[in-house]
Protein backbone atom coordinates (compact mmCIF):
# COMPACT_ATOMS: atom_id res chain seq x y z
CA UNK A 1 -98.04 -133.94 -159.65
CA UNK A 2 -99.53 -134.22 -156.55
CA UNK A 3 -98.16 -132.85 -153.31
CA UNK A 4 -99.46 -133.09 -149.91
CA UNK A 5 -100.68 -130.73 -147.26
CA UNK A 6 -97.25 -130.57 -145.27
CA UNK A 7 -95.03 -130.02 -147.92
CA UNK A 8 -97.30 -126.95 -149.23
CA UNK A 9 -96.81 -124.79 -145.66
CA UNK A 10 -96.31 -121.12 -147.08
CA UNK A 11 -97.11 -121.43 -150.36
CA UNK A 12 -98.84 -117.96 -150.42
CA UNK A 13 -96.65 -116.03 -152.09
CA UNK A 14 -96.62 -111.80 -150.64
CA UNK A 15 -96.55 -112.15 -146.72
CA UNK A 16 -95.47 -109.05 -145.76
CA UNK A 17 -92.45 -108.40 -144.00
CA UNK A 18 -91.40 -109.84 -140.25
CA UNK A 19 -90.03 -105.94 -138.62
CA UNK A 20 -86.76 -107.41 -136.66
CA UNK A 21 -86.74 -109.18 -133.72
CA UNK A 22 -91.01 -110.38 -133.99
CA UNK A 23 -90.90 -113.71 -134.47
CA UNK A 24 -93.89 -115.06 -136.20
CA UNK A 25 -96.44 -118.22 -135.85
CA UNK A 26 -97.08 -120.33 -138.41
CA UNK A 27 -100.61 -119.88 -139.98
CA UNK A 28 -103.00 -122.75 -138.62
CA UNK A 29 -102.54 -125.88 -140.79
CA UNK A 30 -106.03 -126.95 -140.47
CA UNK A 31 -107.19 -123.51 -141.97
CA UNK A 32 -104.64 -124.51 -144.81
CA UNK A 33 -106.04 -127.90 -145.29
CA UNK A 34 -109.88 -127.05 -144.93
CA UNK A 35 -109.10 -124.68 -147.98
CA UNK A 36 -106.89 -127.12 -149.92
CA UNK A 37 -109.62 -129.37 -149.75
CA UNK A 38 -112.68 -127.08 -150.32
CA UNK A 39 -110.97 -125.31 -153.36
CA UNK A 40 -107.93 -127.82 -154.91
CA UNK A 41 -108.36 -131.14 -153.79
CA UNK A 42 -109.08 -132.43 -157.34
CA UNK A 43 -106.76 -131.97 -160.04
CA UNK A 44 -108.62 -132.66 -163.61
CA UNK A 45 -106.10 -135.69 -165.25
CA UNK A 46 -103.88 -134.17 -167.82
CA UNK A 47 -104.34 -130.26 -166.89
CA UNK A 48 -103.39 -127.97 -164.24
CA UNK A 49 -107.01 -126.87 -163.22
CA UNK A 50 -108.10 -127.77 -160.27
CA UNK A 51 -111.00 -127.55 -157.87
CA UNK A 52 -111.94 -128.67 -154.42
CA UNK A 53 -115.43 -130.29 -152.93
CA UNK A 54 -116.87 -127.28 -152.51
CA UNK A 55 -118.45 -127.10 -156.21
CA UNK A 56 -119.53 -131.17 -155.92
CA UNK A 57 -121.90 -130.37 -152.75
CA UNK A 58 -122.91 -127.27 -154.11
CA UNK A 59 -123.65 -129.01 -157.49
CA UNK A 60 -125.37 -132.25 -155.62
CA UNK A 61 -127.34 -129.79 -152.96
CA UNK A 62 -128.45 -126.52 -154.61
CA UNK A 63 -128.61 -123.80 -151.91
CA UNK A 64 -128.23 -126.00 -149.23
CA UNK A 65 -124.39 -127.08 -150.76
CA UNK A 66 -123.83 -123.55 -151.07
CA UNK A 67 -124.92 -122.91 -147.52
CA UNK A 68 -122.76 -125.78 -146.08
CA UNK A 69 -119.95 -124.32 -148.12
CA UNK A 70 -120.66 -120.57 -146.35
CA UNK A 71 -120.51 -121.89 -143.12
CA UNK A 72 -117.17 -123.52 -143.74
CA UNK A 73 -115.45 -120.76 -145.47
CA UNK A 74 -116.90 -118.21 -142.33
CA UNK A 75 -115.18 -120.86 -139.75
CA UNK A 76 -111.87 -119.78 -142.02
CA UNK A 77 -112.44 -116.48 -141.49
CA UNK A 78 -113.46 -116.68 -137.72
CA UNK A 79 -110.25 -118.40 -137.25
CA UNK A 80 -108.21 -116.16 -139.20
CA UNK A 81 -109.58 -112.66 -136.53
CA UNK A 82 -107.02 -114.06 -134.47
CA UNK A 83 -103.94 -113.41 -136.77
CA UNK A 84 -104.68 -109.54 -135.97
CA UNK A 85 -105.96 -108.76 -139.72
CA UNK A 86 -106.52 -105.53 -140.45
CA UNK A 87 -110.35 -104.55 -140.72
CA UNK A 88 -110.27 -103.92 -144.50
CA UNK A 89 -108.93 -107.45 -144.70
CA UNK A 90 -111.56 -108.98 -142.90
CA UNK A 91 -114.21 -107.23 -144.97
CA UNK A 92 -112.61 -108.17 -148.04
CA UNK A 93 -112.72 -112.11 -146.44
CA UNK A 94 -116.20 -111.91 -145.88
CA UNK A 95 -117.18 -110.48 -149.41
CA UNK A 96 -115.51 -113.56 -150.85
CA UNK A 97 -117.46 -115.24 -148.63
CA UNK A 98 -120.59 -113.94 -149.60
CA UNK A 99 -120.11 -113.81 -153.08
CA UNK A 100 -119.12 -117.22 -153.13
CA UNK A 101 -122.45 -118.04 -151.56
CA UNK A 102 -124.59 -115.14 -153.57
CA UNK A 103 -123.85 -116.41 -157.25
CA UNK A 104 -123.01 -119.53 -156.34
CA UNK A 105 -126.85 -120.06 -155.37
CA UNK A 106 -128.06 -119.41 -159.11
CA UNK A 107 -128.77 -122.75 -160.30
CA UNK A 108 -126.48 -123.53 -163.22
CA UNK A 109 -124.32 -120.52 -163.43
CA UNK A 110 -123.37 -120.47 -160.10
CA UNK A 111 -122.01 -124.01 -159.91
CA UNK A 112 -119.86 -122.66 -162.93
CA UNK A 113 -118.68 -119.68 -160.91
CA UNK A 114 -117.97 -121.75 -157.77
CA UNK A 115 -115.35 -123.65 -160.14
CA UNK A 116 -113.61 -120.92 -161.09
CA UNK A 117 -113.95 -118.10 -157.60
CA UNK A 118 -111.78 -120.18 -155.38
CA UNK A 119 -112.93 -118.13 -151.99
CA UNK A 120 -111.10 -120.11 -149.56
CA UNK A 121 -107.88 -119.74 -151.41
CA UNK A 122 -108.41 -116.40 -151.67
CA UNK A 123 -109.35 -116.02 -148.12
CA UNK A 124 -105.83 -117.85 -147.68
CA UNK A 125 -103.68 -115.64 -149.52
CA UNK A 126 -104.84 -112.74 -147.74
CA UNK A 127 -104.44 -114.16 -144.26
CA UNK A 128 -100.92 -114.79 -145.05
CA UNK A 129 -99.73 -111.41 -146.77
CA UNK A 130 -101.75 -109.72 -143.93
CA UNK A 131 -101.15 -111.68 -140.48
CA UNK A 132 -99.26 -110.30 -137.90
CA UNK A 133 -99.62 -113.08 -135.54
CA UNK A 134 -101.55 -115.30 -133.15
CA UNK A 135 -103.02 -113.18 -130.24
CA UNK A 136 -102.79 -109.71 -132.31
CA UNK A 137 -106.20 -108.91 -132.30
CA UNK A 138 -109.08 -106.96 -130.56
CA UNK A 139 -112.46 -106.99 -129.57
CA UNK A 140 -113.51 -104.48 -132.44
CA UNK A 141 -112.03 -107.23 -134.44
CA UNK A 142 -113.70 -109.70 -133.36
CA UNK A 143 -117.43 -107.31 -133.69
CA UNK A 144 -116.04 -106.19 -136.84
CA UNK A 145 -116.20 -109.81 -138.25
CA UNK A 146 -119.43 -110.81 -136.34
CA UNK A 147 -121.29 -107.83 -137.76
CA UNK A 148 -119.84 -108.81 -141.43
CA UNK A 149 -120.96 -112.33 -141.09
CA UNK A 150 -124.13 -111.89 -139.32
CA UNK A 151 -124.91 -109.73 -142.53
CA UNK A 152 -124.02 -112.31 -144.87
CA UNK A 153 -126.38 -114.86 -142.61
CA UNK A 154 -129.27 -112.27 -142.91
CA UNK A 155 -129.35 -112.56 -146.22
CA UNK A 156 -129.03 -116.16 -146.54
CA UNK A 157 -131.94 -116.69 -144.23
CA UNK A 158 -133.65 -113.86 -146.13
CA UNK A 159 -132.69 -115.37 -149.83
CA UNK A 160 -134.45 -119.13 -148.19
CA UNK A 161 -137.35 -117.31 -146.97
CA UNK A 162 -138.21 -115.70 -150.30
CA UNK A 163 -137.64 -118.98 -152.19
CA UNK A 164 -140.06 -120.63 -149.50
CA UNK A 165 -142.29 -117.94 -150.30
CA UNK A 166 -141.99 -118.00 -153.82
CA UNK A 167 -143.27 -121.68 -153.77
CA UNK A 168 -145.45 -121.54 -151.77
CA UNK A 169 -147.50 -119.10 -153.56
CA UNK A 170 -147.37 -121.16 -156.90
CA UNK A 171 -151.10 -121.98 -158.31
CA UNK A 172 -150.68 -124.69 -159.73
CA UNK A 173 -154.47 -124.73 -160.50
CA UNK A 174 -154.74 -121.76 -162.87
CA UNK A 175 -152.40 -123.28 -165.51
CA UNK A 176 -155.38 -126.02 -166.43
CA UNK A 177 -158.20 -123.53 -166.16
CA UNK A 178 -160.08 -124.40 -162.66
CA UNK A 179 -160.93 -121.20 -161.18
């Protein structure tokens, strides 16, 4: 049973409390759908498991699927600074992030993991038991985040340069015995 991206608003279950008289926003749909369809676009026929596209480019483009899929799940997070998340929260964002990306780059296993850890949903869930509104943040926020993420970037760059590395310094020759 299928249901559709507007019909699903709030589904996250846990948002804290509203204190009287703060109204609050709406999270942003478009976070909401980027996540629905990264993480449970597909439902398998017959079950309730589902998964998104994120495991089909990781699965199709080893590393580079898994970097694509990084880059879209730190735009969720980016976006999400602005709901006035606590810094703990944030951190806890990015780690999903980066684990996401971390063991989902080991071929085989990882393209297990990435259908099962669900990061964006995650990420999701937390944004909406922790927001306390559009406009609510700060620029320590905001440095907080950019530090987190430029850390996970570091070592994706670094993890591709030691793969480059690692090939490159393959001898192919000594296998067959020319010197």
């Amino acid at each position: 049973m299928a249901r559709s991206v507007e019909k699903r608003e709030g589904h996250y279950a846990g948002r804290t409390p509203t204190p009287p008289g703060v109204t609050r926003e709406p999270i942003d749909k478009n976070l909401d759908r980027l996540s629905y369809i990264l993480d449970r676009s597909i439902r398998v026929p017959g079950t309730d498991l589902r998964f998104g596209v994120d495991p089909i480019i990781s699965f199709l483009f080893p590393f580079a699927g898994d970097a694509i899929g990084a880059m879209l799940s730190a735009y969720i997070v980016l976006v999400s600074v602005r709901y006035g998340l606590p810094k703990g929260v944030i951190a806890r964002m990015v780690f999903n992030v980066g684990a996401d990306f971390a063991i989902g780059s080991i071929p085989f296993v990882g393209d297990l993991f990435d259908f099962a850890w669900k990061s964006n949903d995650k990420n999701m869930r937390l944004l909406e038991k922790h927001a306390r509104g559009k406009g609510g943040s700060f620029w320590s926020d905001w440095a907080w985040v950019v530090i987190l993420l430029g850390i996970v970037a570091l070592s994706i760059f670094g993890l591709l340069a030691l793969i480059v590395y690692a090939i490159g310094n393959i001898d192919l020759r000594a296998p067959f015995g020319r010197p």
